[in-house]
C-alpha atoms as a PDB file:
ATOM      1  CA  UNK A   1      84.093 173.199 143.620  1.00  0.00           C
ATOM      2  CA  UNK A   2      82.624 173.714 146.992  1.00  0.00           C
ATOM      3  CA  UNK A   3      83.222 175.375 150.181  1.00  0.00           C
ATOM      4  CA  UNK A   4      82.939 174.852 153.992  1.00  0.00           C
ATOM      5  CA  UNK A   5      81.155 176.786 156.435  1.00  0.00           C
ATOM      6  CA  UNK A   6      82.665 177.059 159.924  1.00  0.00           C
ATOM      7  CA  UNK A   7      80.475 178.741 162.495  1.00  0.00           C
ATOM      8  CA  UNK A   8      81.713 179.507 166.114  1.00  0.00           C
ATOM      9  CA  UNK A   9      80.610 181.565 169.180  1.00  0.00           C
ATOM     10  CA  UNK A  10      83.663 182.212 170.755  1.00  0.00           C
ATOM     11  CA  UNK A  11      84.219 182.745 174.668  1.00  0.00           C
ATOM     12  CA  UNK A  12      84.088 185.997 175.148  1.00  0.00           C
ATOM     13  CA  UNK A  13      85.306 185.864 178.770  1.00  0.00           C
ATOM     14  CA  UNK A  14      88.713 185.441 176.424  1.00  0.00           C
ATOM     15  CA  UNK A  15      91.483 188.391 176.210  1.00  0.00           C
ATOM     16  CA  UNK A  16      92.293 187.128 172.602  1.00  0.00           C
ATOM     17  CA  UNK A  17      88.550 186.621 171.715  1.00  0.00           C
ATOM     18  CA  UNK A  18      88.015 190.406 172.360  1.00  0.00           C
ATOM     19  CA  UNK A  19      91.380 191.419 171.239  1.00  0.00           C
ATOM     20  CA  UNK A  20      90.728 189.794 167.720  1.00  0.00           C
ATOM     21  CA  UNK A  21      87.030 190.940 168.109  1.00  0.00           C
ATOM     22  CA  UNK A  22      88.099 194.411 167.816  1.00  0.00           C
ATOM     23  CA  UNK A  23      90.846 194.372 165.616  1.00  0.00           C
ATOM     24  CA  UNK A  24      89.875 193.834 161.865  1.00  0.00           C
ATOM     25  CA  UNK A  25      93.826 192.935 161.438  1.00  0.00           C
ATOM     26  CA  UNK A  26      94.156 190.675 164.273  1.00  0.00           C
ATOM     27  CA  UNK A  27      90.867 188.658 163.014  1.00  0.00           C
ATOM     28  CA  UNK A  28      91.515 188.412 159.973  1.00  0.00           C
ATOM     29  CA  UNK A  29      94.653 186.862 160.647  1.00  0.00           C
ATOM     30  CA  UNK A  30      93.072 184.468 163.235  1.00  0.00           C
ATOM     31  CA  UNK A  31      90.263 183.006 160.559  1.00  0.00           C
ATOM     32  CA  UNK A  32      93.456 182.545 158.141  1.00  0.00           C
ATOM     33  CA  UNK A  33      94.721 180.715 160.742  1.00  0.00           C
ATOM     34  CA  UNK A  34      91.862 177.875 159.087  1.00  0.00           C
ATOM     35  CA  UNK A  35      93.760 177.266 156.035  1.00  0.00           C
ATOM     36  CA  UNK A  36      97.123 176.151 155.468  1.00  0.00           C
ATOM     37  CA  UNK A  37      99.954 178.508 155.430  1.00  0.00           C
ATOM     38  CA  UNK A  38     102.365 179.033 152.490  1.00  0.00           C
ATOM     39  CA  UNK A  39      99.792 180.102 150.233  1.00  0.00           C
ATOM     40  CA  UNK A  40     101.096 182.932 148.816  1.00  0.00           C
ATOM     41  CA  UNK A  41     100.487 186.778 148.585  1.00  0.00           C
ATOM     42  CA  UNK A  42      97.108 185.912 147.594  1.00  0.00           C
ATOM     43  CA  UNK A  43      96.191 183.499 150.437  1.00  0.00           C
ATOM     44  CA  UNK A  44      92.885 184.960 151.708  1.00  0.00           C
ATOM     45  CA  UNK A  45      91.773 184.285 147.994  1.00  0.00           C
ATOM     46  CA  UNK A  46      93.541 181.429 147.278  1.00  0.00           C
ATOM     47  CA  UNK A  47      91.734 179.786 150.027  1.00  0.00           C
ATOM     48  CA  UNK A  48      88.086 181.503 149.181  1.00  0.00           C
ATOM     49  CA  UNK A  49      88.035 182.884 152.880  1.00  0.00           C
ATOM     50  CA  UNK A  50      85.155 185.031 154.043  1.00  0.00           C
ATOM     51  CA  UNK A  51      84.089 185.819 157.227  1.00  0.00           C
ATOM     52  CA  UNK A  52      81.438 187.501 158.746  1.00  0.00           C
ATOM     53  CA  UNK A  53      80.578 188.683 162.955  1.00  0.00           C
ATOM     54  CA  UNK A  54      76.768 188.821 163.808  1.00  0.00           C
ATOM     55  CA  UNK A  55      74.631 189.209 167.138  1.00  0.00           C
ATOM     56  CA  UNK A  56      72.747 186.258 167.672  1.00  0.00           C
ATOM     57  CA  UNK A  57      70.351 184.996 170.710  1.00  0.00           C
ATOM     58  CA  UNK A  58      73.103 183.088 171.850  1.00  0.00           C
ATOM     59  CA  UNK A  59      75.689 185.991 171.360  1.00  0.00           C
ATOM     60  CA  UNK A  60      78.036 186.869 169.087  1.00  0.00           C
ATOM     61  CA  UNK A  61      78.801 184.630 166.186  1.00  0.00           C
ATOM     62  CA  UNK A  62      81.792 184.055 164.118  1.00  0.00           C
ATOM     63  CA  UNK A  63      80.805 182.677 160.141  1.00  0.00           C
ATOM     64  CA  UNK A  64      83.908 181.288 158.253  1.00  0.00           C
ATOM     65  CA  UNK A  65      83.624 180.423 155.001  1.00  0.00           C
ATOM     66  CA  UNK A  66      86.811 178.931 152.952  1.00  0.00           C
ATOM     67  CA  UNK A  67      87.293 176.443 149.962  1.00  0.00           C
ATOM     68  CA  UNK A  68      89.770 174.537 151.178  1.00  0.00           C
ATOM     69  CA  UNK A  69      88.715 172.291 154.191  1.00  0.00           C
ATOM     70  CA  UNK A  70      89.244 174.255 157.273  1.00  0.00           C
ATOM     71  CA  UNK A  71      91.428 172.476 160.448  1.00  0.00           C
ATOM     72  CA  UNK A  72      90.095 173.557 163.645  1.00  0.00           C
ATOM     73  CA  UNK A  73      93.014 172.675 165.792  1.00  0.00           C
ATOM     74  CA  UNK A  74      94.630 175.457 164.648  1.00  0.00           C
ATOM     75  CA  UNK A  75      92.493 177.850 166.458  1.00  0.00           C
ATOM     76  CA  UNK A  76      93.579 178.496 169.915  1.00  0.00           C
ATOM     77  CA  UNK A  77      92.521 175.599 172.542  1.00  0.00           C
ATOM     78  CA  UNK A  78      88.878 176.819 174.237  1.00  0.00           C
ATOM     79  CA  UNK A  79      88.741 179.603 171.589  1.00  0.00           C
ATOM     80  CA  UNK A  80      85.115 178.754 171.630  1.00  0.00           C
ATOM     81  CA  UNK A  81      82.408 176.295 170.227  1.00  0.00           C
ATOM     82  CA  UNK A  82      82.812 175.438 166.830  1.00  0.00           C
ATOM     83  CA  UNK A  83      80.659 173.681 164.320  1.00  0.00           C
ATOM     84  CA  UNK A  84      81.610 172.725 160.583  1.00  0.00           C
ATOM     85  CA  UNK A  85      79.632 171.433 157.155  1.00  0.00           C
ATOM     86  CA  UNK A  86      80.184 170.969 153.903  1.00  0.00           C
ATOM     87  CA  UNK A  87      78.180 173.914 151.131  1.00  0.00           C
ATOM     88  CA  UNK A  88      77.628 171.231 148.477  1.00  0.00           C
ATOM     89  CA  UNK A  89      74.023 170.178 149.237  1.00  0.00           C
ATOM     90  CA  UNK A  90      73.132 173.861 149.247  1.00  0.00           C
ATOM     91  CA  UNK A  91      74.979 174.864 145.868  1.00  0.00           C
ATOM     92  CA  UNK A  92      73.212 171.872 144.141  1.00  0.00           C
ATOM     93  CA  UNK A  93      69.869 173.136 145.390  1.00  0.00           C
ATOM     94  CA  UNK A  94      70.849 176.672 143.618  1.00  0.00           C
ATOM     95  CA  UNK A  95      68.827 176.087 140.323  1.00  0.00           C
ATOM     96  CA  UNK A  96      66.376 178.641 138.299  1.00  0.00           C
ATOM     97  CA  UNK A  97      63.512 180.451 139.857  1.00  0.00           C
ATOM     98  CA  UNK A  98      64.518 179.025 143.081  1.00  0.00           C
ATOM     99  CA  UNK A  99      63.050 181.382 146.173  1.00  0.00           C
ATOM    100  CA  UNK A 100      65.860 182.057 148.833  1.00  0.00           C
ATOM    101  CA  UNK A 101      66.550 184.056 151.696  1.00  0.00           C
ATOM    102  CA  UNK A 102      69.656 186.037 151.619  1.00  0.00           C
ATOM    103  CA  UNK A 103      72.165 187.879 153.846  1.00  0.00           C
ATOM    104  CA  UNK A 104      75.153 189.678 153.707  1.00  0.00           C
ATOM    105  CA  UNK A 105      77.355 192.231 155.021  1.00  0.00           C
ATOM    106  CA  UNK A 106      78.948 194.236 152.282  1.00  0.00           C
ATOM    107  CA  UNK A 107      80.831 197.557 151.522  1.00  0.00           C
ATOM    108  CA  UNK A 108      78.596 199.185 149.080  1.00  0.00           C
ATOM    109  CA  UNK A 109      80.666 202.314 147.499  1.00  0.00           C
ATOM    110  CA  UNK A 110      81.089 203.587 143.913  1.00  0.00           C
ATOM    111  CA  UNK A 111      84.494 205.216 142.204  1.00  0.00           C
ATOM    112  CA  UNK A 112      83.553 209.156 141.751  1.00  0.00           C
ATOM    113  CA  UNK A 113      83.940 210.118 138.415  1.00  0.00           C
ATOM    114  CA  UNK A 114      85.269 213.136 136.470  1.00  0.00           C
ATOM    115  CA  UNK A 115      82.161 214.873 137.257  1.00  0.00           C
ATOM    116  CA  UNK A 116      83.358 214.819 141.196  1.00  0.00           C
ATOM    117  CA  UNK A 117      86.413 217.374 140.132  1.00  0.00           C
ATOM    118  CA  UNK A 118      89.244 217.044 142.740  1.00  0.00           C
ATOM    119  CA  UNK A 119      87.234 213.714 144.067  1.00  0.00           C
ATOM    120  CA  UNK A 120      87.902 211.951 140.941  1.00  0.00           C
ATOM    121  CA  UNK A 121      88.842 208.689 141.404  1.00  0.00           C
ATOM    122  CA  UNK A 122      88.212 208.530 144.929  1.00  0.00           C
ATOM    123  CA  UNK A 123      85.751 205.725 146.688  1.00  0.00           C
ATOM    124  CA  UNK A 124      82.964 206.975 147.762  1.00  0.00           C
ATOM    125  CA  UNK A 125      80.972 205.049 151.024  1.00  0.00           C
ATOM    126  CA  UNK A 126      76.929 204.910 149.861  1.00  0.00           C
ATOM    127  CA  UNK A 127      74.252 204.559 152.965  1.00  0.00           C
ATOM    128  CA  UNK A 128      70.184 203.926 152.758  1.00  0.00           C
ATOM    129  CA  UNK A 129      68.524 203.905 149.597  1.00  0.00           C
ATOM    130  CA  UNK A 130      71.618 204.545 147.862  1.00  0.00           C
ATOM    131  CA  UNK A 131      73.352 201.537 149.361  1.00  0.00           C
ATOM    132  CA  UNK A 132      70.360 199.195 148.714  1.00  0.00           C
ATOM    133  CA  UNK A 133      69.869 200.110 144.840  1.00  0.00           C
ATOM    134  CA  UNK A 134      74.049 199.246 145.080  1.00  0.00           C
ATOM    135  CA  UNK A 135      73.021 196.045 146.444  1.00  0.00           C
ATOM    136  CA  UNK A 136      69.669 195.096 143.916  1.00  0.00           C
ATOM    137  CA  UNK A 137      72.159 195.738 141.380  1.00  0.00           C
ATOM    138  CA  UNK A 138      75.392 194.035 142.264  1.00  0.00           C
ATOM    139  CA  UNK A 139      72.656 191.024 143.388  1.00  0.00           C
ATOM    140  CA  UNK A 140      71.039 190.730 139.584  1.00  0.00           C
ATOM    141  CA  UNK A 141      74.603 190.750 138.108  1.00  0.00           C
ATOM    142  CA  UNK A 142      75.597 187.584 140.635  1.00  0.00           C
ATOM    143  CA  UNK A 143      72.522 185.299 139.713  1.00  0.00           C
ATOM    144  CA  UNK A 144      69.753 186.941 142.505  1.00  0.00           C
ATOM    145  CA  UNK A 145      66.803 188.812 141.481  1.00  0.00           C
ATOM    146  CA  UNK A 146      65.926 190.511 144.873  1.00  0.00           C
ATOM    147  CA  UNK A 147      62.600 190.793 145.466  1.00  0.00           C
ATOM    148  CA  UNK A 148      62.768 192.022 149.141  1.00  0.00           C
ATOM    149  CA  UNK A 149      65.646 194.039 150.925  1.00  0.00           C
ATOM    150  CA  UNK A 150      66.036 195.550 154.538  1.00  0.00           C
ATOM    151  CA  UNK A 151      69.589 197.280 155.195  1.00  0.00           C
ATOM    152  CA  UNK A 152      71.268 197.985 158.536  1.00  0.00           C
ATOM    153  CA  UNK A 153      74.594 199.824 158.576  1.00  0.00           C
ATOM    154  CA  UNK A 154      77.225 198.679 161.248  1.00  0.00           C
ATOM    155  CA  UNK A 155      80.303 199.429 162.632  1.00  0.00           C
ATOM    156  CA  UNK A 156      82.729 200.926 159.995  1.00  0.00           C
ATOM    157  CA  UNK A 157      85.817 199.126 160.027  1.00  0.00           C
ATOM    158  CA  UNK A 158      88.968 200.973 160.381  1.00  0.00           C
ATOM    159  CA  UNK A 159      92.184 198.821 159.417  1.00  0.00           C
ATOM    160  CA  UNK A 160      95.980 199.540 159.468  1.00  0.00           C
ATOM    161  CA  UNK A 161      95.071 202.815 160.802  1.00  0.00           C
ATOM    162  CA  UNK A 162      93.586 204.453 157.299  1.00  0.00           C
ATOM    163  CA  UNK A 163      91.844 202.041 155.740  1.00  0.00           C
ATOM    164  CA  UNK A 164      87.715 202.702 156.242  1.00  0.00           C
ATOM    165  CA  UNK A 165      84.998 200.248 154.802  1.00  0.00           C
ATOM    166  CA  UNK A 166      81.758 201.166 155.295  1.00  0.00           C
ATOM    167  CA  UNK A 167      80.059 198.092 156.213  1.00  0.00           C
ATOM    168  CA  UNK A 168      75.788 197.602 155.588  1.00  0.00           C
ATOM    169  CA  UNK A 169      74.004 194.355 156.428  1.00  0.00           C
ATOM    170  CA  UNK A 170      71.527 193.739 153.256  1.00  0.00           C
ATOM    171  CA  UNK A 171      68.861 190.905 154.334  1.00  0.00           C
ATOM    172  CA  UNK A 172      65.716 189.519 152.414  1.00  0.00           C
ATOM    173  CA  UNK A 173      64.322 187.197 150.120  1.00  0.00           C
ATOM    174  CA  UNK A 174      65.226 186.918 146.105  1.00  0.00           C
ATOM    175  CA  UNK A 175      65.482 184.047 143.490  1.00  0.00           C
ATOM    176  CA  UNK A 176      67.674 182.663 141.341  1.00  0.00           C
ATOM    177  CA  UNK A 177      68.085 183.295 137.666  1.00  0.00           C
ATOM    178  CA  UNK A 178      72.114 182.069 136.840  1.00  0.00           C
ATOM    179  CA  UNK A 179      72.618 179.532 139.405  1.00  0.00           C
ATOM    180  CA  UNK A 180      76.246 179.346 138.046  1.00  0.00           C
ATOM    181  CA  UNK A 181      76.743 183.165 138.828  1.00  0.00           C
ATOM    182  CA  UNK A 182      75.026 182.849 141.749  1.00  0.00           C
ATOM    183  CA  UNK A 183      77.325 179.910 142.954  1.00  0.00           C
ATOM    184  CA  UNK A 184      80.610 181.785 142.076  1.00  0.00           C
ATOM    185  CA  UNK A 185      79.376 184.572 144.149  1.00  0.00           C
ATOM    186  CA  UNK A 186      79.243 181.672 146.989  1.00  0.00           C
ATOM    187  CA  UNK A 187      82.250 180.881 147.174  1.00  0.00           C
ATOM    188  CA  UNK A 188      84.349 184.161 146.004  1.00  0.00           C
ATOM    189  CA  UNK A 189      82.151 187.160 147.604  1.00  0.00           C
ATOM    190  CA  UNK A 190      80.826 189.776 146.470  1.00  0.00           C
ATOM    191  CA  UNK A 191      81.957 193.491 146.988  1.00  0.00           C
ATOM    192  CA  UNK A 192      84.976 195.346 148.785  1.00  0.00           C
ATOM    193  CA  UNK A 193      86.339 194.719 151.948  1.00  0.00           C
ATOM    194  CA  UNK A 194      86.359 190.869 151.935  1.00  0.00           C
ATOM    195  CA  UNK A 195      89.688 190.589 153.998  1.00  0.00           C
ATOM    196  CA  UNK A 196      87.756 192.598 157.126  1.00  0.00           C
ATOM    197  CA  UNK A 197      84.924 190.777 157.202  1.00  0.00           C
ATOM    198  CA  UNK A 198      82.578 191.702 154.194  1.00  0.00           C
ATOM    199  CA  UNK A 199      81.221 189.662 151.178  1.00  0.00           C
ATOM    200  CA  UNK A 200      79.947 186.682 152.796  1.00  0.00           C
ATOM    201  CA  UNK A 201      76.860 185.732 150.983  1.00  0.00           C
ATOM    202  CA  UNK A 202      74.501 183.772 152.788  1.00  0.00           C
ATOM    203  CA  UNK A 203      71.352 181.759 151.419  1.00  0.00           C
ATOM    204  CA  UNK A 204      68.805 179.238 152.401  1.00  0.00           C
ATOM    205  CA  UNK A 205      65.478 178.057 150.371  1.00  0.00           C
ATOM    206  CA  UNK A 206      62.480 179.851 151.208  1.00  0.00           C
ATOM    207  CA  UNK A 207      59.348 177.893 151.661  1.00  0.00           C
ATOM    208  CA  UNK A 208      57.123 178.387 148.807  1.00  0.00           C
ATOM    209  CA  UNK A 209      53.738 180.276 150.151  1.00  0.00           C
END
């Protein structure tokens, strides 16, 4: 199986750029727009799509991810630049003890237990140290070892109103030890919050020192 990676920078002199920009809602429904409709009540995982906004030099950046080939033209005319390529080189690359730089943006949180009393049950948002042993951990059970990790928590994304994901960008450098794991994670995600922009994993090989 593989995936494709769509990246754009979109015009931000745009009213629907910005409007989808800050709606979680709105862009999620604009990066479905990259997949076929009719897919169901499951589309979003149907089609393996993940997306992700950063800050780059250049400005801000849209990363799509989806396992079914994405079709540009259904984006809005002069929605911005846009750039595709195919994951399959890098997933072949993803073998044992292989070094790698990672990012992500993920919703690191834990259920509260009976312990918690009237909390019980409830999801609970986890920030700092807390949210980077969440991330070593959830890592090692996907195929990475992390060896490194720097987090940075964003924006919290508020959806429909009520729903809150606490959202922490995890980057650094790991290696592999279950490159099939480790591919799965690829192309499903990893984590909560996947249809507002979290679980994108990405990785490149790092240069052996």
């Amino acid at each position: 199986m593989t995936a494709w990676l769509i990246r754009i920078l979109p015009d931000l002199r745009r009213r629907d750029v910005n409007s989808d920009l800050a709606d979680p809602d709105r862009l999620h429904k604009r990066m479905m727009q990259l997949v076929p409709d009719e897919l169901g009540t499951n589309a979003r995982s149907q089609a393996g799509v993940l997306f992700r906004i950063e800050d780059t030099r250049q400005g801000v950046q849209l990363l799509a991810q989806s396992r079914m080939k994405p079709d540009l033209g259904r984006l809005p005319d002069g929605y911005g630049e846009m750039a595709v390529r195919e994951l399959d080189g890098l997933l072949r690359q993803l073998t044992t003890g292989l070094p790698v730089h990672y990012r992500i943006a993920a919703n690191p949180s834990k259920r509260l237990g009976r312990t918690a009393s009237k909390d019980a049950g409830k999801i609970k948002a986890l920030y700092g140290a807390a949210a980077e042993e969440w991330w070593v951990t959830r890592a090692a059970a996907h195929g990475l070892a992390v060896t490194t990790v720097t987090s940075h928590s964003l924006q919290e994304i508020r959806a429909k109103g009520t729903v809150r994901h606490a959202v922490v960008r995890f980057d650094g450098h790991g290696t592999v030890s279950d490159p099939y794991a480790l591919r799965a994670a690829v192309l499903k995600g990893i984590g909560r919050g996947k249809t507002y922009g979290c679980g994108l994993l990405s990785l490149a090989p790092a240069a052996l020192r």
